[in-house]
Protein backbone atom coordinates (compact mmCIF):
# COMPACT_ATOMS: atom_id res chain seq x y z
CA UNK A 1 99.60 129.50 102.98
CA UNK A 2 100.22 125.88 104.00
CA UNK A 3 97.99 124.06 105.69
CA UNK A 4 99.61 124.08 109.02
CA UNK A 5 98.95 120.70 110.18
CA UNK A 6 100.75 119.20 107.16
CA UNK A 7 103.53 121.76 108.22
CA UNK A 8 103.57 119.76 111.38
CA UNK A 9 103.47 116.50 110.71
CA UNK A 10 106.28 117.05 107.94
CA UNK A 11 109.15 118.57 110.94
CA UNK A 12 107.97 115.82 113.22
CA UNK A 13 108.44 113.00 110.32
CA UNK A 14 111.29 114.46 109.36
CA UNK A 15 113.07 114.06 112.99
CA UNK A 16 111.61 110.51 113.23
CA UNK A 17 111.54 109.40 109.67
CA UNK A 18 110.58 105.84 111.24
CA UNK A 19 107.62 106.86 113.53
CA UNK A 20 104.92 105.62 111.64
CA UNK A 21 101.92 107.35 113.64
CA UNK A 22 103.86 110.72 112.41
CA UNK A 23 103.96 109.41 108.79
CA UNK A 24 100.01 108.76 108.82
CA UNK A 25 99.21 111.59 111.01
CA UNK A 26 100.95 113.49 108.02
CA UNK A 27 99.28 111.22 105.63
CA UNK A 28 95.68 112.07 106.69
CA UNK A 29 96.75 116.00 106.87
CA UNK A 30 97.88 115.80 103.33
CA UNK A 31 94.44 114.21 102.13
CA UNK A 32 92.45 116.43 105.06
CA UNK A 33 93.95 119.71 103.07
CA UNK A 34 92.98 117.91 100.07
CA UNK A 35 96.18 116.64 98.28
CA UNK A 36 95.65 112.53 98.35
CA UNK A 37 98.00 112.51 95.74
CA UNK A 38 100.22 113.39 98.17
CA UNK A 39 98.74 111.37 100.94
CA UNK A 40 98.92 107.70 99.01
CA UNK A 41 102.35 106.85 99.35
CA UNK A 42 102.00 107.56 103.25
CA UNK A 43 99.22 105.60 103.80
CA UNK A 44 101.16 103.33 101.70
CA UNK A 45 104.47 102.99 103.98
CA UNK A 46 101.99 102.65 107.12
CA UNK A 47 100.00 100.12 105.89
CA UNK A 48 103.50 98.22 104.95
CA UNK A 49 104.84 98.30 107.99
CA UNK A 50 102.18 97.08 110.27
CA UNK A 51 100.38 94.07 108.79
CA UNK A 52 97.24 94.43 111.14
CA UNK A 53 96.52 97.90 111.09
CA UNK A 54 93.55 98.49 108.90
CA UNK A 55 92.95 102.10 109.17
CA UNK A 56 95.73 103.45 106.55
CA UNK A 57 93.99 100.61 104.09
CA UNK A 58 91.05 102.19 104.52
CA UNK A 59 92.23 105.85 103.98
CA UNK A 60 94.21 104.51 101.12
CA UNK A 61 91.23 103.03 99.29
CA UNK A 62 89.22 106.06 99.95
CA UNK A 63 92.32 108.42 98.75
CA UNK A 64 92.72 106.31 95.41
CA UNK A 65 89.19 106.69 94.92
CA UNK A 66 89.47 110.48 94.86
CA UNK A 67 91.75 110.31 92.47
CA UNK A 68 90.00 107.66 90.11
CA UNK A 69 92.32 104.85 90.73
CA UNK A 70 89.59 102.30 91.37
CA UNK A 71 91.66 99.17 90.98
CA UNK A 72 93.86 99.92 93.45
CA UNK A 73 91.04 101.26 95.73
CA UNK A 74 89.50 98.16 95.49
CA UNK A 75 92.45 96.08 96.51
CA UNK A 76 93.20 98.51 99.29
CA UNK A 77 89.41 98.39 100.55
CA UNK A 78 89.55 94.53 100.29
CA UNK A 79 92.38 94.29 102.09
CA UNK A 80 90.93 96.81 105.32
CA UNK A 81 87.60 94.57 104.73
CA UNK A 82 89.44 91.49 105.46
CA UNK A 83 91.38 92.95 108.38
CA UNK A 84 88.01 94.55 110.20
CA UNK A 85 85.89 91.26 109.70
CA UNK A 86 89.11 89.48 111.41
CA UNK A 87 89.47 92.61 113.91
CA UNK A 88 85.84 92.34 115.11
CA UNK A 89 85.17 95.94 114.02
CA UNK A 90 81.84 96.19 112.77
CA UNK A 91 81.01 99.69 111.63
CA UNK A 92 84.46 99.48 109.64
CA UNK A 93 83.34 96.30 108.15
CA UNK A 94 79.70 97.73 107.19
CA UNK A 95 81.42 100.89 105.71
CA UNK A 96 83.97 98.85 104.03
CA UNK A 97 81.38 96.23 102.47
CA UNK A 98 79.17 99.15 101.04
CA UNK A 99 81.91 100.83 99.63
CA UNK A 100 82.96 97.63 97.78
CA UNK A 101 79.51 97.24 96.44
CA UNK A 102 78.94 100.27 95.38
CA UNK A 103 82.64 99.55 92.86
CA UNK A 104 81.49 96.52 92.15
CA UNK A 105 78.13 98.12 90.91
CA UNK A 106 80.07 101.09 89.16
């Protein structure tokens, strides 16, 4: 049975195919039911189409992480680090910095 969230979030995306809290409110259910396969390229359009908002980049990184891509992670993760030091948000920036350590350690 489908997750019924993602069920959601798909019928309200696909009557506003531009609203992009839909698309990552469907992003997160996809990884949430655990498909961030299926997730990435959401995170991916919202992070596109709002310069400043860090939290897809962040979801993103951790996504591509589940599914080994650690390159891209990293670039994703940098880019969320950048935007929370910027942004002021410090528990972001503290998760964000330890989670690039621990790939740069890896």
């Amino acid at each position: 049975m489908p997750d019924p969230r993602v069920t959601r979030f798909t019928q309200l995306l696909a009557s506003a195919p531009e609203n992009v809290l839909f698309r990552f409110s469907l992003a997160q259910a996809l990884d949430n039911a655990g498909e961030p396969a299926a997730a990435v390229p959401h995170y991916r359009q919202c992070a596109d189409a709002k310069a400043d908002w860090m939290m897809p980049r962040i979801l993103l990184g951790k996504a591509l992480l589940k599914l080994g891509e650690t390159s891209a992670a990293r670039l994703a993760l940098k880019e969320a680090h950048a935007l929370a030091v910027a942004q002021n948000h410090e528990d972001p920036e503290a998760e964000l910095r330890l989670l690039l350590a621990e790939l740069d350690q890896a």
